[in-house]
C-alpha atoms as a PDB file:
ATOM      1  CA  UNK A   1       6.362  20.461  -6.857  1.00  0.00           C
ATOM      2  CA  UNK A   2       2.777  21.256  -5.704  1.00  0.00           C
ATOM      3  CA  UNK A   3       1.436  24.863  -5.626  1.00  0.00           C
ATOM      4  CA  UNK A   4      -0.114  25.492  -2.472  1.00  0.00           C
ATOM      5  CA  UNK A   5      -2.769  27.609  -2.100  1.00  0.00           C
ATOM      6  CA  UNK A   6      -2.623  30.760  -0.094  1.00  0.00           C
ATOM      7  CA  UNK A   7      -4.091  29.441   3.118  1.00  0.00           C
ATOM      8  CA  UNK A   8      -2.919  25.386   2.277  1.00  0.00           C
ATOM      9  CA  UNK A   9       0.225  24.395   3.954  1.00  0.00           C
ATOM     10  CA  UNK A  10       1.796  20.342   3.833  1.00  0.00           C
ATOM     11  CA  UNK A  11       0.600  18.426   6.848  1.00  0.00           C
ATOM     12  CA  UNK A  12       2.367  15.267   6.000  1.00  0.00           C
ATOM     13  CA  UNK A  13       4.348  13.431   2.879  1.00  0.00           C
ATOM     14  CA  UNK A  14       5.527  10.319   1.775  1.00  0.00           C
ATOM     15  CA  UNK A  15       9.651  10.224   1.649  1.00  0.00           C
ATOM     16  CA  UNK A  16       9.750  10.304  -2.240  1.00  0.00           C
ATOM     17  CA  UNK A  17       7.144  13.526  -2.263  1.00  0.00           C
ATOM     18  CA  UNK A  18       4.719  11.163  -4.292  1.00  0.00           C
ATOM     19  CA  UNK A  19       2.237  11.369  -1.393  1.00  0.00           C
ATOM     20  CA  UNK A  20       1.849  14.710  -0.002  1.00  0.00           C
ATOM     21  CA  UNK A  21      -1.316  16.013   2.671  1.00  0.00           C
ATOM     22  CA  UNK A  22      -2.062  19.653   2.939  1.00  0.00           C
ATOM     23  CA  UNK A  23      -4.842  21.182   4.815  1.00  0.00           C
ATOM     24  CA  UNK A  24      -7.184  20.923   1.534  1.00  0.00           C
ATOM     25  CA  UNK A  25      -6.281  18.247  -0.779  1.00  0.00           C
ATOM     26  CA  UNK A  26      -4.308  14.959  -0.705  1.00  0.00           C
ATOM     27  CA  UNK A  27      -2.228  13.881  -4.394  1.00  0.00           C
ATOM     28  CA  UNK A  28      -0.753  10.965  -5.586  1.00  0.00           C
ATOM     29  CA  UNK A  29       2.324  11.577  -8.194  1.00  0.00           C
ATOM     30  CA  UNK A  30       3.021   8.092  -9.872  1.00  0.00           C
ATOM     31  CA  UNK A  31       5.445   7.208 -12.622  1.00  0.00           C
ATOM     32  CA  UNK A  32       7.127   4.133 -13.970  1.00  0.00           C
ATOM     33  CA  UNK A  33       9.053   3.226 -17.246  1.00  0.00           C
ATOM     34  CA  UNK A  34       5.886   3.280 -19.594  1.00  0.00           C
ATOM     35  CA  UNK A  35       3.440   5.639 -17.270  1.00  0.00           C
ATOM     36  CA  UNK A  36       3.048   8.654 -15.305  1.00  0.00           C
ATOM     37  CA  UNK A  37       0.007   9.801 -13.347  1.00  0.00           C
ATOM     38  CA  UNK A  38      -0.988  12.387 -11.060  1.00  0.00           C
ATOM     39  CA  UNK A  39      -4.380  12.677  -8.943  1.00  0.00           C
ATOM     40  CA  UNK A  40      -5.685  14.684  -6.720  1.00  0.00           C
ATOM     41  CA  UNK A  41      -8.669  15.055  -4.605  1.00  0.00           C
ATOM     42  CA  UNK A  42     -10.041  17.932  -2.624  1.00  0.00           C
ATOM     43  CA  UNK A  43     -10.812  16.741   1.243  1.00  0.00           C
ATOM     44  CA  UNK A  44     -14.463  17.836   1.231  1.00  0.00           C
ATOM     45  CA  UNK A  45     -15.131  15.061  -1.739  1.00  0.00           C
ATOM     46  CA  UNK A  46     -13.132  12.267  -0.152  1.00  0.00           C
ATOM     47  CA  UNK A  47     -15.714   9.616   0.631  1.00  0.00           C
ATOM     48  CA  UNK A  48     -13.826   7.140   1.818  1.00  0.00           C
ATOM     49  CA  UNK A  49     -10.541   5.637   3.066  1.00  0.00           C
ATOM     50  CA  UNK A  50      -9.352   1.855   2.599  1.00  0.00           C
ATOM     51  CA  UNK A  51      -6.332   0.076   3.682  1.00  0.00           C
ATOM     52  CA  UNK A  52      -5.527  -3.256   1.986  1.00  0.00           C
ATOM     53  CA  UNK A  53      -2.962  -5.990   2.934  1.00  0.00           C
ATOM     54  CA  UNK A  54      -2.761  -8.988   1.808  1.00  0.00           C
ATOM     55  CA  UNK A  55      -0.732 -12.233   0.736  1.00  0.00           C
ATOM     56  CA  UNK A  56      -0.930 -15.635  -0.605  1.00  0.00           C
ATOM     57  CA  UNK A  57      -0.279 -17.512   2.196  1.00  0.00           C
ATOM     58  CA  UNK A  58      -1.056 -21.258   0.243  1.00  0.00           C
ATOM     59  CA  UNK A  59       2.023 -19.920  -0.958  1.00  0.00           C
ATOM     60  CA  UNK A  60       3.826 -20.794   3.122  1.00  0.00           C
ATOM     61  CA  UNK A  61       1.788 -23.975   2.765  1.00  0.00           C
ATOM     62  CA  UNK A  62       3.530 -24.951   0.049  1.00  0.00           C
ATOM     63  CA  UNK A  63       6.895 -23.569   0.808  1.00  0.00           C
ATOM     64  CA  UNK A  64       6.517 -25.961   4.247  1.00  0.00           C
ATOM     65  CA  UNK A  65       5.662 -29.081   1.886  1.00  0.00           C
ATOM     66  CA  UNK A  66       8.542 -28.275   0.052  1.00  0.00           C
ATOM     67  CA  UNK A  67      10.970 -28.017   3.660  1.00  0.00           C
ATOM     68  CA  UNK A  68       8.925 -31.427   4.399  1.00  0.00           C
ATOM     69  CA  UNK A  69      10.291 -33.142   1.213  1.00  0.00           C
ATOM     70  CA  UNK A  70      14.025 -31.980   1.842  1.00  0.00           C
ATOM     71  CA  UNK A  71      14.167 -33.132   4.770  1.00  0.00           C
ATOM     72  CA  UNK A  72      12.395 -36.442   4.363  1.00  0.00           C
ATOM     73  CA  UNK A  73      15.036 -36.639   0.922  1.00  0.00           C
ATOM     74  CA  UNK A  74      17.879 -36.277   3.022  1.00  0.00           C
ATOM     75  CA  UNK A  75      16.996 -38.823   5.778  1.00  0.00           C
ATOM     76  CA  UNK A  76      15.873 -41.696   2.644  1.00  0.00           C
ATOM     77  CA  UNK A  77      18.948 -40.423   0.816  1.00  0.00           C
ATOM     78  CA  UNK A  78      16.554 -39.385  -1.938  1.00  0.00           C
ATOM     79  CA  UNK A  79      18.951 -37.012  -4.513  1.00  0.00           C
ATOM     80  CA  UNK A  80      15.715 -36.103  -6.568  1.00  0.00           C
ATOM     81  CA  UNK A  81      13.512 -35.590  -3.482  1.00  0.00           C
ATOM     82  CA  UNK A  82      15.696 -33.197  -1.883  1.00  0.00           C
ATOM     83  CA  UNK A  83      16.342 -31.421  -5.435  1.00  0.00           C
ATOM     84  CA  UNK A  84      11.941 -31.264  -5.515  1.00  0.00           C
ATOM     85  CA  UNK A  85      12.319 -30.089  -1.482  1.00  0.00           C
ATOM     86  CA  UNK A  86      14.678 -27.485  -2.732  1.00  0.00           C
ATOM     87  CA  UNK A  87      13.120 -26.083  -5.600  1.00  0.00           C
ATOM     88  CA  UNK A  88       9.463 -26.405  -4.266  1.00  0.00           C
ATOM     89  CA  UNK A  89      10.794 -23.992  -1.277  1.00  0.00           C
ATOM     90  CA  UNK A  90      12.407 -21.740  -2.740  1.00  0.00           C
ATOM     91  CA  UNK A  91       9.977 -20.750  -5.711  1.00  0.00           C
ATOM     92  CA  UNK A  92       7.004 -20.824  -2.868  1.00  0.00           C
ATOM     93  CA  UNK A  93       8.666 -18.428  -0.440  1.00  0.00           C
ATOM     94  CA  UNK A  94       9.644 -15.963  -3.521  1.00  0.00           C
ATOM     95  CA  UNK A  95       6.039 -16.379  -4.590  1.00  0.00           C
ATOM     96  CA  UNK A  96       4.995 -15.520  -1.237  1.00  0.00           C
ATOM     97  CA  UNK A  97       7.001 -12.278  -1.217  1.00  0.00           C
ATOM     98  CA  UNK A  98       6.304 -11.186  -4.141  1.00  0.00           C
ATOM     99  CA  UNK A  99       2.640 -11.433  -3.244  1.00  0.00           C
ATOM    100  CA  UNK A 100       2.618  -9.341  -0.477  1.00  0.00           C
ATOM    101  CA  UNK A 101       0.803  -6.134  -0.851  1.00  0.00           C
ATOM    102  CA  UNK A 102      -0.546  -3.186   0.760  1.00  0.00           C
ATOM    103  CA  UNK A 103      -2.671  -0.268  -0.804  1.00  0.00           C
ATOM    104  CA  UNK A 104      -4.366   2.637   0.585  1.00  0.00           C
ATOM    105  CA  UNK A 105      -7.532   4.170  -1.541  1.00  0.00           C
ATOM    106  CA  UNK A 106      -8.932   6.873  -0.934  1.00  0.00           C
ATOM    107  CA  UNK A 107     -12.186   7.710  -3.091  1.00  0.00           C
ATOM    108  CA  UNK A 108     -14.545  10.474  -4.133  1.00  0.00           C
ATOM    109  CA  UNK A 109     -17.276  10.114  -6.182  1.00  0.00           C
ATOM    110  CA  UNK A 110     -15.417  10.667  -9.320  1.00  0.00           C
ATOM    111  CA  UNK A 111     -12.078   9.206  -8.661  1.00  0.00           C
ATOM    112  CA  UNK A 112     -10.083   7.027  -6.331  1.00  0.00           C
ATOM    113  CA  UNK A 113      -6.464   7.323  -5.730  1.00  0.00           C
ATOM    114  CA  UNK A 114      -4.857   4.007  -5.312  1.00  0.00           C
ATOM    115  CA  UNK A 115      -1.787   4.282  -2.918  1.00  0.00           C
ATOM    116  CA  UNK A 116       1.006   1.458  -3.431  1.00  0.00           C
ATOM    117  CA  UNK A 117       2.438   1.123   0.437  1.00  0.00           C
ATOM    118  CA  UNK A 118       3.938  -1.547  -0.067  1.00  0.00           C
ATOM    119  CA  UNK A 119       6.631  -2.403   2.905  1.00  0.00           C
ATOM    120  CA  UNK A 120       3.947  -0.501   4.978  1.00  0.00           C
ATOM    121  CA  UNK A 121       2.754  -1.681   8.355  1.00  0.00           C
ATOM    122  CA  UNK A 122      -1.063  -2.023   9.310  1.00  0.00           C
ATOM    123  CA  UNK A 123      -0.114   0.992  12.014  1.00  0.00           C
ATOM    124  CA  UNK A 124       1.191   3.314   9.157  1.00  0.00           C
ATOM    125  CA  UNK A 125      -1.207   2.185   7.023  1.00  0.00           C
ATOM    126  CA  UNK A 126      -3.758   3.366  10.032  1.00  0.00           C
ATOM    127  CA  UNK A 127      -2.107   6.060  10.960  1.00  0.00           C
ATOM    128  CA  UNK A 128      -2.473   7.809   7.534  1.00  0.00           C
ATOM    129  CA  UNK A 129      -6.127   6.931   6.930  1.00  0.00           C
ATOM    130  CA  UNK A 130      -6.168   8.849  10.480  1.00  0.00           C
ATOM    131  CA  UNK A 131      -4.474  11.673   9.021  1.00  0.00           C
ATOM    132  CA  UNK A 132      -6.418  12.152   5.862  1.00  0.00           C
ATOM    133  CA  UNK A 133      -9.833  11.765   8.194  1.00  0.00           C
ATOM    134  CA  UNK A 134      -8.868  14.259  10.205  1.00  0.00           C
ATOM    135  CA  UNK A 135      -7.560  16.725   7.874  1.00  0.00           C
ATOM    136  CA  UNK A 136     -10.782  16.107   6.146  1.00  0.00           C
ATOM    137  CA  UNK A 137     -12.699  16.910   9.055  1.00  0.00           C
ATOM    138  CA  UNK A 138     -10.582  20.098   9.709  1.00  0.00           C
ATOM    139  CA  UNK A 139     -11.335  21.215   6.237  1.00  0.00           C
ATOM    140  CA  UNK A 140     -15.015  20.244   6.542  1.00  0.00           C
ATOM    141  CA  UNK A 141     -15.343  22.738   9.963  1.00  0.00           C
ATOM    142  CA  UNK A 142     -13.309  25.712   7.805  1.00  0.00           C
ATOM    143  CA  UNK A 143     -15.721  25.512   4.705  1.00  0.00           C
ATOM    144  CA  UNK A 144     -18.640  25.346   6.885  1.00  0.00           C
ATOM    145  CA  UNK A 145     -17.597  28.326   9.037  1.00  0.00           C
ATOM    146  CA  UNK A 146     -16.282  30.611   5.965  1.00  0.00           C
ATOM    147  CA  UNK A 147     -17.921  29.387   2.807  1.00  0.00           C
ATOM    148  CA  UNK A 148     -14.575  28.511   1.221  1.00  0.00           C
END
């Protein structure tokens, strides 16, 4: 669990605690099988904030051409087509889900912390890079008006 500082209280975090948002810095606890990381940056230094989605969608192309020869396999009769239609469709759509990602960063000039949101909307996705902006801003006006 984080230590807060005396004046730093939790303005938002992720369900699993990885992500958490306080009124002066925003951390990123990661761990797998063969790695474990933790970053943190301190508002003030954040320089930016990125969200990323994307997909291959040649992937739907190809899962379509692959529904295309089914179908066209089971009007002709075609045993082999059909197999092709089948195969070609199901290995494209899996490809095409697997591809699917989305990734907030958020970066200061010595380190940027590389959120996996994957399952995450483009309004979440928005709607934290809101959050950390304006907590940033927040802490920006404090620091200014006090010196710490």
């Amino acid at each position: 669990m984080m230590q807060l500082f005396p004046d730093e209280y939790i303005i938002t975090k992720s369900n699993d605690e990885s992500v958490i948002l306080t009124t002066h810095r925003i951390s990123y606890n990661y761990s797998s099988f063969s790695r474990s990381q933790t970053q943190t940056i301190m508002l003030e230094h954040i320089t930016s904030c990125e969200g990323e989605k994307s997909s291959n969608k040649l992937s739907l192309v190809l899962a379509f051409l692959g529904v295309v020869l089914f179908v066209g396999g089971t009007k002709d009769n075609n045993d082999v087509q059909v197999i092709i239609g089948v195969i070609l469709t199901i290995l494209m759509v899996w490809k095409y889900l697997s591809s699917r990602k989305s990734n907030i960063l958020i970066s200061s000039p010595s380190s940027t912390i590389k959120i996996v949101g994957n399952g995450l909307s483009r309004e979440q996705i928005k709607d934290f890079i809101n959050k950390v902006e304006h907590a940033k801003h927040q802490r920006l006006m404090t620091v200014s008006k006090h010196g710490h």
